[in-house]
PDB file of N, CA and C in Angstrom:
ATOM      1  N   UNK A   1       1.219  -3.810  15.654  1.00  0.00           N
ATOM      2  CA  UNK A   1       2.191  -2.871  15.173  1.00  0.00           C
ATOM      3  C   UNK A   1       3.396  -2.896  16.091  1.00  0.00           C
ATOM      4  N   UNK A   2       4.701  -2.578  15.211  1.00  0.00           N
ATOM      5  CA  UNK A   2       6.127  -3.027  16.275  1.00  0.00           C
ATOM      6  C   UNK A   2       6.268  -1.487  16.421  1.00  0.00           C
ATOM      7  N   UNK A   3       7.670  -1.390  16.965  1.00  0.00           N
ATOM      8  CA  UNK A   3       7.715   0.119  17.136  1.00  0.00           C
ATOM      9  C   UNK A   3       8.227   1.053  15.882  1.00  0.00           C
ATOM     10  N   UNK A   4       7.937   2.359  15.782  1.00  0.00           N
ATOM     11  CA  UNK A   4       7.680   2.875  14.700  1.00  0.00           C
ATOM     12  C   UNK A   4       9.648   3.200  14.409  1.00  0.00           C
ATOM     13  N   UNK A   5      10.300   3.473  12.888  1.00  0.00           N
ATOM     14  CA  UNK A   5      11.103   3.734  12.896  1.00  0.00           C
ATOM     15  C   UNK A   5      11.467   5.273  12.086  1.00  0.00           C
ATOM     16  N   UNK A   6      11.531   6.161  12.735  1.00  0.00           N
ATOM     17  CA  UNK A   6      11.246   7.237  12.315  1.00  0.00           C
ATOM     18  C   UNK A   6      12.943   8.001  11.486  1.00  0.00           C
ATOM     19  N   UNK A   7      13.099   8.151  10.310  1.00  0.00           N
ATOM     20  CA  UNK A   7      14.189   8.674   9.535  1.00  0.00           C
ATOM     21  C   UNK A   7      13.766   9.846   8.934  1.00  0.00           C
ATOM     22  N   UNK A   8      14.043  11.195   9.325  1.00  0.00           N
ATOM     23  CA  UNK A   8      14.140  12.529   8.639  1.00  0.00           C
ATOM     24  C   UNK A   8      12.543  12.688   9.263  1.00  0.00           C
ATOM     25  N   UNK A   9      11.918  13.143   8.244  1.00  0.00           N
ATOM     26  CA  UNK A   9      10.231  12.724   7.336  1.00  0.00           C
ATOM     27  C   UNK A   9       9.504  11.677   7.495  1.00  0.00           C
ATOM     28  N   UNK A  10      10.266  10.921   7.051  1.00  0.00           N
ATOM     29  CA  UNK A  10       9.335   9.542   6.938  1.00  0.00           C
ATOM     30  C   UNK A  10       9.312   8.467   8.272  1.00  0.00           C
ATOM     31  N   UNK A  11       8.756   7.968   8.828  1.00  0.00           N
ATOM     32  CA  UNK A  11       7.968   6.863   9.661  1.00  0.00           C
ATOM     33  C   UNK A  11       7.863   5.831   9.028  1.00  0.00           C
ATOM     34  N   UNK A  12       8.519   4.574   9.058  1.00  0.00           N
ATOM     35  CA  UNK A  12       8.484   2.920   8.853  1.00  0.00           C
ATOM     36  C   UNK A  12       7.632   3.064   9.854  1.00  0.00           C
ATOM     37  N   UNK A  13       6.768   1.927   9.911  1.00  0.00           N
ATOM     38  CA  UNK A  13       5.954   0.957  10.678  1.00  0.00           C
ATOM     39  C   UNK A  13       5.839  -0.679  10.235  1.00  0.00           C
ATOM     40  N   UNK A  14       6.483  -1.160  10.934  1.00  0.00           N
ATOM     41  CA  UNK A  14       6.408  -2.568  10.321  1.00  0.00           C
ATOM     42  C   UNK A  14       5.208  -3.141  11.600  1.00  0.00           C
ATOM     43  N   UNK A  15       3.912  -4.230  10.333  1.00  0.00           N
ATOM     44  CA  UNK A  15       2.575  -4.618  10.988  1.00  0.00           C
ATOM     45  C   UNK A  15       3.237  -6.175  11.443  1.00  0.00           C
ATOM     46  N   UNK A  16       2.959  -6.531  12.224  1.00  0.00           N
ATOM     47  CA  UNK A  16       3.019  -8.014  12.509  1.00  0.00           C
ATOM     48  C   UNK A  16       2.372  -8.935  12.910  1.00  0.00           C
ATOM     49  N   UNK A  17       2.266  -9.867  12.721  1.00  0.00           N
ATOM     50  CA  UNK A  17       0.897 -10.862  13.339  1.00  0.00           C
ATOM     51  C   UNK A  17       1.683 -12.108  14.280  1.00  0.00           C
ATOM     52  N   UNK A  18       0.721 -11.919  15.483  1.00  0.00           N
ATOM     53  CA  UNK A  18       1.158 -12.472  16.632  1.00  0.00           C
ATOM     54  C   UNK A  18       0.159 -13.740  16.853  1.00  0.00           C
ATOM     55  N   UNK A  19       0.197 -15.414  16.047  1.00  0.00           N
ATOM     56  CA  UNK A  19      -0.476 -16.323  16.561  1.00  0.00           C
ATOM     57  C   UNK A  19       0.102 -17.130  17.741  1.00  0.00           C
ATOM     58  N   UNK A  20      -0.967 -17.616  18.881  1.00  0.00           N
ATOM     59  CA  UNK A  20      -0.760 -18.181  19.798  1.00  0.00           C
ATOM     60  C   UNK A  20      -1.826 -19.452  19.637  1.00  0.00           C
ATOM     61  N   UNK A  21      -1.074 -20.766  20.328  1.00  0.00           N
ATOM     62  CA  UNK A  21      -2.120 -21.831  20.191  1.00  0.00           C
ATOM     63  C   UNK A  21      -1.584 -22.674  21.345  1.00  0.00           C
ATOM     64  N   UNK A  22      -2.019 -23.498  22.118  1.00  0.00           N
ATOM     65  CA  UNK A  22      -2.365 -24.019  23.175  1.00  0.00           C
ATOM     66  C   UNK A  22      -2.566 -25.769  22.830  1.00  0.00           C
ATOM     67  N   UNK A  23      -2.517 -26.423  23.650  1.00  0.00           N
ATOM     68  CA  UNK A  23      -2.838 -27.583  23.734  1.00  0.00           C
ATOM     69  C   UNK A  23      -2.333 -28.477  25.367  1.00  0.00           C
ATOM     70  N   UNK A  24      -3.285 -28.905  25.830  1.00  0.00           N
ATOM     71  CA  UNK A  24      -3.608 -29.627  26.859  1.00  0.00           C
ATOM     72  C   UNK A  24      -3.206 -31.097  26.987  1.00  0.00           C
ATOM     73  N   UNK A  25      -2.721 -31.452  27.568  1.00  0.00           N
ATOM     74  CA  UNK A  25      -1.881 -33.369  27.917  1.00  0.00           C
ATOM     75  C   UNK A  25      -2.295 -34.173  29.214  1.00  0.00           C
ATOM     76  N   UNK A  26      -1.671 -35.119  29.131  1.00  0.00           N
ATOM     77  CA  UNK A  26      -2.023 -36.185  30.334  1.00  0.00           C
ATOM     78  C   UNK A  26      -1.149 -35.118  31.514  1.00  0.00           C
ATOM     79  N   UNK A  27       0.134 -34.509  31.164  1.00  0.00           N
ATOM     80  CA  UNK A  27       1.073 -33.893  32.272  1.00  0.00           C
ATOM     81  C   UNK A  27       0.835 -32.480  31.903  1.00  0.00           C
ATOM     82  N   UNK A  28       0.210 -32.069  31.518  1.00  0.00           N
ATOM     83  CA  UNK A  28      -0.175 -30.265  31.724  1.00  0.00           C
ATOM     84  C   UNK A  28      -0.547 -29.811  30.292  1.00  0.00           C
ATOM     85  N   UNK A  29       0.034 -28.541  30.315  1.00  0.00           N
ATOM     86  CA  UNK A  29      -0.547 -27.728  29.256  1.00  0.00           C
ATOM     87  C   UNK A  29       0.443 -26.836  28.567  1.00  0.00           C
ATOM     88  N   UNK A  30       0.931 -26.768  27.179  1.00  0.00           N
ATOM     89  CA  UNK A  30       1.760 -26.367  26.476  1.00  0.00           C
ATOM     90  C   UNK A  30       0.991 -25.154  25.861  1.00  0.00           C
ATOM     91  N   UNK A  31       1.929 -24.486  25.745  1.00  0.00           N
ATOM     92  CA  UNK A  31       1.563 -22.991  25.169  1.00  0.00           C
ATOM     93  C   UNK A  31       2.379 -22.669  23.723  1.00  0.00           C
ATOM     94  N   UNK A  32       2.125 -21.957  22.891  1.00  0.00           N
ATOM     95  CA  UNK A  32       2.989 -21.652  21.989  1.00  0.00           C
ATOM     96  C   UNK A  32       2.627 -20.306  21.051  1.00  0.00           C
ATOM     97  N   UNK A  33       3.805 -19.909  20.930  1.00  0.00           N
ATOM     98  CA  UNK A  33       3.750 -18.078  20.068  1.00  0.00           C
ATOM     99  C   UNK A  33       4.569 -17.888  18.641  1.00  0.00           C
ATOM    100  N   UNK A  34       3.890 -17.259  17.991  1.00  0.00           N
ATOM    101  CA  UNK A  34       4.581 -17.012  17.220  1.00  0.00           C
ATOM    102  C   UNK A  34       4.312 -15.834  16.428  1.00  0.00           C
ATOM    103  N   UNK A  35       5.408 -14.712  16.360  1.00  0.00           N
ATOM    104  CA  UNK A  35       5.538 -13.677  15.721  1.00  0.00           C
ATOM    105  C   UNK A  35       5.981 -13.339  14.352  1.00  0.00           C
ATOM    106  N   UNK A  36       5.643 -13.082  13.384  1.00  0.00           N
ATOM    107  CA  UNK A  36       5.663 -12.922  12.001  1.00  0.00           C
ATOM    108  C   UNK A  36       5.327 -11.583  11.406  1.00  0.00           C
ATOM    109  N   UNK A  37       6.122 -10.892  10.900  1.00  0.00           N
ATOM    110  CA  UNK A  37       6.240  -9.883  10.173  1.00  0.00           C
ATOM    111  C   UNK A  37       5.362 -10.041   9.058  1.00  0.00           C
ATOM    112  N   UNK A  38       4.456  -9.015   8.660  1.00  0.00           N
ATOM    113  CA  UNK A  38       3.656  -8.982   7.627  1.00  0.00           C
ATOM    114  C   UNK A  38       3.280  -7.948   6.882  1.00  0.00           C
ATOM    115  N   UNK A  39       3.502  -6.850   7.176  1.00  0.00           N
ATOM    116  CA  UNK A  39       3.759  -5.535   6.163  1.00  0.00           C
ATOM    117  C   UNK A  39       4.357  -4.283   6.654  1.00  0.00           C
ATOM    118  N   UNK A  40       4.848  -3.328   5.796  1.00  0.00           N
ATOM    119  CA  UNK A  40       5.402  -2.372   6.332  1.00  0.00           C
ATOM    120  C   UNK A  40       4.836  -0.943   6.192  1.00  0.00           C
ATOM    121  N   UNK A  41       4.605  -0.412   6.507  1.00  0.00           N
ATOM    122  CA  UNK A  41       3.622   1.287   6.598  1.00  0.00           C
ATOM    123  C   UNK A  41       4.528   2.097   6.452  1.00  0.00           C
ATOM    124  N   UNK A  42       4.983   3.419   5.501  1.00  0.00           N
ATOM    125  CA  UNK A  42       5.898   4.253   5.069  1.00  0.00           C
ATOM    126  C   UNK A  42       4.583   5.600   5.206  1.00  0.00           C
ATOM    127  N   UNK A  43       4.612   6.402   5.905  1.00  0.00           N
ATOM    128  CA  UNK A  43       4.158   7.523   6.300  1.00  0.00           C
ATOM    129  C   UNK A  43       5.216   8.971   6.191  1.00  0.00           C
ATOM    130  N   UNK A  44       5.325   9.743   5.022  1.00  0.00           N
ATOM    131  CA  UNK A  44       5.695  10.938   5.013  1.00  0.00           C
ATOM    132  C   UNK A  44       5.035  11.904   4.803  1.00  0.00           C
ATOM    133  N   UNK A  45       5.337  13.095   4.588  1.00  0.00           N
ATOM    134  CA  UNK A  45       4.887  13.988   4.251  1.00  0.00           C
ATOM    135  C   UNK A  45       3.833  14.104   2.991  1.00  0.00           C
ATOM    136  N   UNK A  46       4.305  12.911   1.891  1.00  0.00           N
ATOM    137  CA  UNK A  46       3.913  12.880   0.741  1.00  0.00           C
ATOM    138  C   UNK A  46       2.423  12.622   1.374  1.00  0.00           C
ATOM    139  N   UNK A  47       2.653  11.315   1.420  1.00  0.00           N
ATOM    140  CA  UNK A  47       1.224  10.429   1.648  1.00  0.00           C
ATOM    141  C   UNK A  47       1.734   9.247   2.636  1.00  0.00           C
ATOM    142  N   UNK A  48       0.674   8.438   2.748  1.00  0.00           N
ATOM    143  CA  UNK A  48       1.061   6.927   3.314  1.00  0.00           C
ATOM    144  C   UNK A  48       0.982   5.951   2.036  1.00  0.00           C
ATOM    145  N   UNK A  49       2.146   4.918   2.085  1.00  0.00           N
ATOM    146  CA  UNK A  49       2.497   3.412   1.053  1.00  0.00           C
ATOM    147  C   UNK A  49       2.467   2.358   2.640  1.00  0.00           C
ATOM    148  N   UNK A  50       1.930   1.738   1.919  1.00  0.00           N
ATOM    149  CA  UNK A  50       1.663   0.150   2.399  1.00  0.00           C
ATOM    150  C   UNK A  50       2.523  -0.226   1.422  1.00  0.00           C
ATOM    151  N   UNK A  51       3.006  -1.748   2.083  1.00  0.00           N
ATOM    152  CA  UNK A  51       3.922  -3.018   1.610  1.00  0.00           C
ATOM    153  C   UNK A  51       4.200  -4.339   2.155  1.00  0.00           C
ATOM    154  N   UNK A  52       3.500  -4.932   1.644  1.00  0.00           N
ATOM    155  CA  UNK A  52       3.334  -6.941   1.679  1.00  0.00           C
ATOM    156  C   UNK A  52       5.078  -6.916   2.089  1.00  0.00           C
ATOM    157  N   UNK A  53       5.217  -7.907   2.544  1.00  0.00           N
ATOM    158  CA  UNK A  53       6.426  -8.745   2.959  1.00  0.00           C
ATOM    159  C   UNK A  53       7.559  -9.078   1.461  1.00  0.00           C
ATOM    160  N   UNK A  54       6.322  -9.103   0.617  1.00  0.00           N
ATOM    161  CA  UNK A  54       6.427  -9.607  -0.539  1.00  0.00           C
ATOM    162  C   UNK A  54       7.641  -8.200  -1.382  1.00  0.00           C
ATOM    163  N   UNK A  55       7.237  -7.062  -0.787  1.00  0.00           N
ATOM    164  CA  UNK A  55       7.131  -6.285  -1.475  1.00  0.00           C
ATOM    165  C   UNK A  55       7.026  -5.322  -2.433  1.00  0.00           C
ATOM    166  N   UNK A  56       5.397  -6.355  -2.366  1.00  0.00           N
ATOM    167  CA  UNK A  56       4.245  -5.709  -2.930  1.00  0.00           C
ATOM    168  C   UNK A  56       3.958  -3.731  -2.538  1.00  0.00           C
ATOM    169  N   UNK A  57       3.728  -3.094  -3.457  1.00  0.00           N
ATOM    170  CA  UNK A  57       2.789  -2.205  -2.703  1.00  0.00           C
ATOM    171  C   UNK A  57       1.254  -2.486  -2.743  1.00  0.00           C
ATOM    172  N   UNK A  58       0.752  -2.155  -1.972  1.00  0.00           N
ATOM    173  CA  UNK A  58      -0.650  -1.894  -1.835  1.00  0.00           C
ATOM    174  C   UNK A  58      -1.532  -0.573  -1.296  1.00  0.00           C
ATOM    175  N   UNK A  59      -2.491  -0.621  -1.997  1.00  0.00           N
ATOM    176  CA  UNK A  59      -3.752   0.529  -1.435  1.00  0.00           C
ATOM    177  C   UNK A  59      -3.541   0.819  -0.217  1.00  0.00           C
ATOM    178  N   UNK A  60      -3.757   2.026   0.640  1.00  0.00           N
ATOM    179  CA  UNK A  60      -3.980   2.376   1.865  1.00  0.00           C
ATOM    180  C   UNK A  60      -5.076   1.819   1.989  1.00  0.00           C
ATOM    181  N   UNK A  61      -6.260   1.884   1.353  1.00  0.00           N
ATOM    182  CA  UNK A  61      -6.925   1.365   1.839  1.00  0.00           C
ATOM    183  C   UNK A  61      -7.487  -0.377   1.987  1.00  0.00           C
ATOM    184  N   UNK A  62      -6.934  -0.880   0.920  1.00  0.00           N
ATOM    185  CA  UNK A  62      -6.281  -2.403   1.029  1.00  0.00           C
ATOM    186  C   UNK A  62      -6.190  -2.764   2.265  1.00  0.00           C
ATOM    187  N   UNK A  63      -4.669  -1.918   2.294  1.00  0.00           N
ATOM    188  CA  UNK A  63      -3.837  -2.248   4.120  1.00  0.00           C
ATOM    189  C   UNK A  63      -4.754  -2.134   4.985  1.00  0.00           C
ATOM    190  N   UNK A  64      -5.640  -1.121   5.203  1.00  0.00           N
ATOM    191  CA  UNK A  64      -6.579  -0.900   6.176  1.00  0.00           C
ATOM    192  C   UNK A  64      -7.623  -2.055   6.533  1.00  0.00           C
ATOM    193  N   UNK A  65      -8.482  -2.550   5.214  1.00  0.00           N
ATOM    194  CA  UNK A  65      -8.735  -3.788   5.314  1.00  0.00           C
ATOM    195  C   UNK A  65      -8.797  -5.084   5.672  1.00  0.00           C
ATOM    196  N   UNK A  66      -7.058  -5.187   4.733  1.00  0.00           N
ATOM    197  CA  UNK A  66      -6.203  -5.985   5.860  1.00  0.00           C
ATOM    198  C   UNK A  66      -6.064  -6.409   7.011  1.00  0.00           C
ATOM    199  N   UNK A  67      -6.050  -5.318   7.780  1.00  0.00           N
ATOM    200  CA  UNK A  67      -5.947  -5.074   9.271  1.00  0.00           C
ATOM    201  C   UNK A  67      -6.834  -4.472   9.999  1.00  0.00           C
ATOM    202  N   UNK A  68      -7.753  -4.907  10.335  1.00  0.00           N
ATOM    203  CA  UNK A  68      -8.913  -3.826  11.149  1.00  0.00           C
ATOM    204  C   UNK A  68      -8.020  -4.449  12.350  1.00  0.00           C
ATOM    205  N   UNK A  69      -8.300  -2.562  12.601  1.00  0.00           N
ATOM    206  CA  UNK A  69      -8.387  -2.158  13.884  1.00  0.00           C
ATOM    207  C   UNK A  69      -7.591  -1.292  14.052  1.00  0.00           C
ATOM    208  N   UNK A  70      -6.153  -1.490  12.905  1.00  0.00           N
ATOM    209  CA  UNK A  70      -5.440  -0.607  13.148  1.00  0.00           C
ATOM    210  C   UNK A  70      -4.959   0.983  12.536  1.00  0.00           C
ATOM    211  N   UNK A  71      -6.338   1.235  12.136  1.00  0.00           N
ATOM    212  CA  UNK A  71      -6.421   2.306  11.815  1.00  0.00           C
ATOM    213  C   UNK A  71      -6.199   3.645  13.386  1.00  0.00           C
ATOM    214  N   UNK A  72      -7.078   2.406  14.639  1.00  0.00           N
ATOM    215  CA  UNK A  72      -6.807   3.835  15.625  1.00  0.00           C
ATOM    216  C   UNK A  72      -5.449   3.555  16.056  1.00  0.00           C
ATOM    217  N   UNK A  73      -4.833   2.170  16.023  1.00  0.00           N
ATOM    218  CA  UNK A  73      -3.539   2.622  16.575  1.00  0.00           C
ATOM    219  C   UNK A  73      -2.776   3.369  15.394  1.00  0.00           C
ATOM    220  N   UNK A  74      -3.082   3.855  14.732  1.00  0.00           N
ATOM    221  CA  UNK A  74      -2.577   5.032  13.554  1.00  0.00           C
ATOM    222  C   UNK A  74      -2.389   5.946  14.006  1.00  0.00           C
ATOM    223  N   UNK A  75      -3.912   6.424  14.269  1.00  0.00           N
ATOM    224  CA  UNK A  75      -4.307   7.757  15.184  1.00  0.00           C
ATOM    225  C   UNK A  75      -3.171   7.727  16.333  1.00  0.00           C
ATOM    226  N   UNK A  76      -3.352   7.050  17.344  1.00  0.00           N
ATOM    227  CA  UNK A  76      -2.395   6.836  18.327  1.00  0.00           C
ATOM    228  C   UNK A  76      -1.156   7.484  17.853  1.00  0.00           C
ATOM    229  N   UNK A  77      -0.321   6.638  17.169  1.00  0.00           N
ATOM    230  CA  UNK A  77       0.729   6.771  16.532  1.00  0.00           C
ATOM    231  C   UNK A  77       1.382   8.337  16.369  1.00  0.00           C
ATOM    232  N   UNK A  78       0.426   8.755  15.109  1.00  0.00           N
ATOM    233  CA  UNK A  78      -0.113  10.020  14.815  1.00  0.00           C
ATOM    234  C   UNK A  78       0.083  11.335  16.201  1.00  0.00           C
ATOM    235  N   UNK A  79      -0.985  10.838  16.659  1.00  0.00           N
ATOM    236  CA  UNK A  79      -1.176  11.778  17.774  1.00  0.00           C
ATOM    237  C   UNK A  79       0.238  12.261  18.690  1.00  0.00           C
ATOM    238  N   UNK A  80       1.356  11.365  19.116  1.00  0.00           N
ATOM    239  CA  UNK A  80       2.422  10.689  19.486  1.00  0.00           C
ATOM    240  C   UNK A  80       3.294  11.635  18.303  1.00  0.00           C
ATOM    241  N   UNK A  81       3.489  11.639  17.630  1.00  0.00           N
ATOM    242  CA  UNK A  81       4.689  12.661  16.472  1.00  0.00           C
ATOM    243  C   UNK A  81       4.034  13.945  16.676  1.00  0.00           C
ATOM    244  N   UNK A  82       2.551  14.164  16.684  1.00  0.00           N
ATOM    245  CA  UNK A  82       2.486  15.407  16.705  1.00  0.00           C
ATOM    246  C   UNK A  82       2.888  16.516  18.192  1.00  0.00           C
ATOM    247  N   UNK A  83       3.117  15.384  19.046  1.00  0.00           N
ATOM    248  CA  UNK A  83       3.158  15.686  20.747  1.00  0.00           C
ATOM    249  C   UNK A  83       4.736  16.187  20.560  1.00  0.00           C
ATOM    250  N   UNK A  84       5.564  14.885  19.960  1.00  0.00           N
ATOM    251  CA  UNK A  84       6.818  15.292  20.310  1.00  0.00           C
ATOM    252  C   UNK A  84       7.232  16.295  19.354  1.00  0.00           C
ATOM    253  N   UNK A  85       6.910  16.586  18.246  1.00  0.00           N
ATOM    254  CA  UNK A  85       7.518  17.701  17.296  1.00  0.00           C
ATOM    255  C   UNK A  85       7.696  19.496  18.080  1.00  0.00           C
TER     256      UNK A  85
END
């Protein structure tokens, strides 16, 4: 998750996926990253919308699927708006 973008009410969260891959040579060892945007999280008052890159909507619980794990950095998140309000 990037950092959250918070307007009025509503909370953007854009999800991203971070692959890294490696490979080893006669003269050392190369590293490589790459960051890619992959959905966006809209959290208001209403409810929470998920959205593919595509944008697609999808299920909350789809998205959740999607992405294990990041349901607690939700919580996190969450916890974090309710501190500063």
């Amino acid at each position: 998750m990037e950092s959250a973008l918070r307007i009025g009410e509503t909370t953007l969260v854009p999800v991203v996926e971070i692959r890294s891959t490696w490979s080893a040579g006669r003269y050392g060892i190369c590293f490589s990253f790459r960051k890619q945007p992959t959905a966006l999280l809209m959290v208001s008052p209403i409810g929470k919308k998920a959205f593919s890159m595509s944008g697609e909507e999808m299920s909350f619980s789809e998205f959740l699927s999607q992405f294990p794990g990041i349901e607690q950095a939700l919580h996190a998140l969450e916890s974090g708006w309710a501190q500063s309000a």
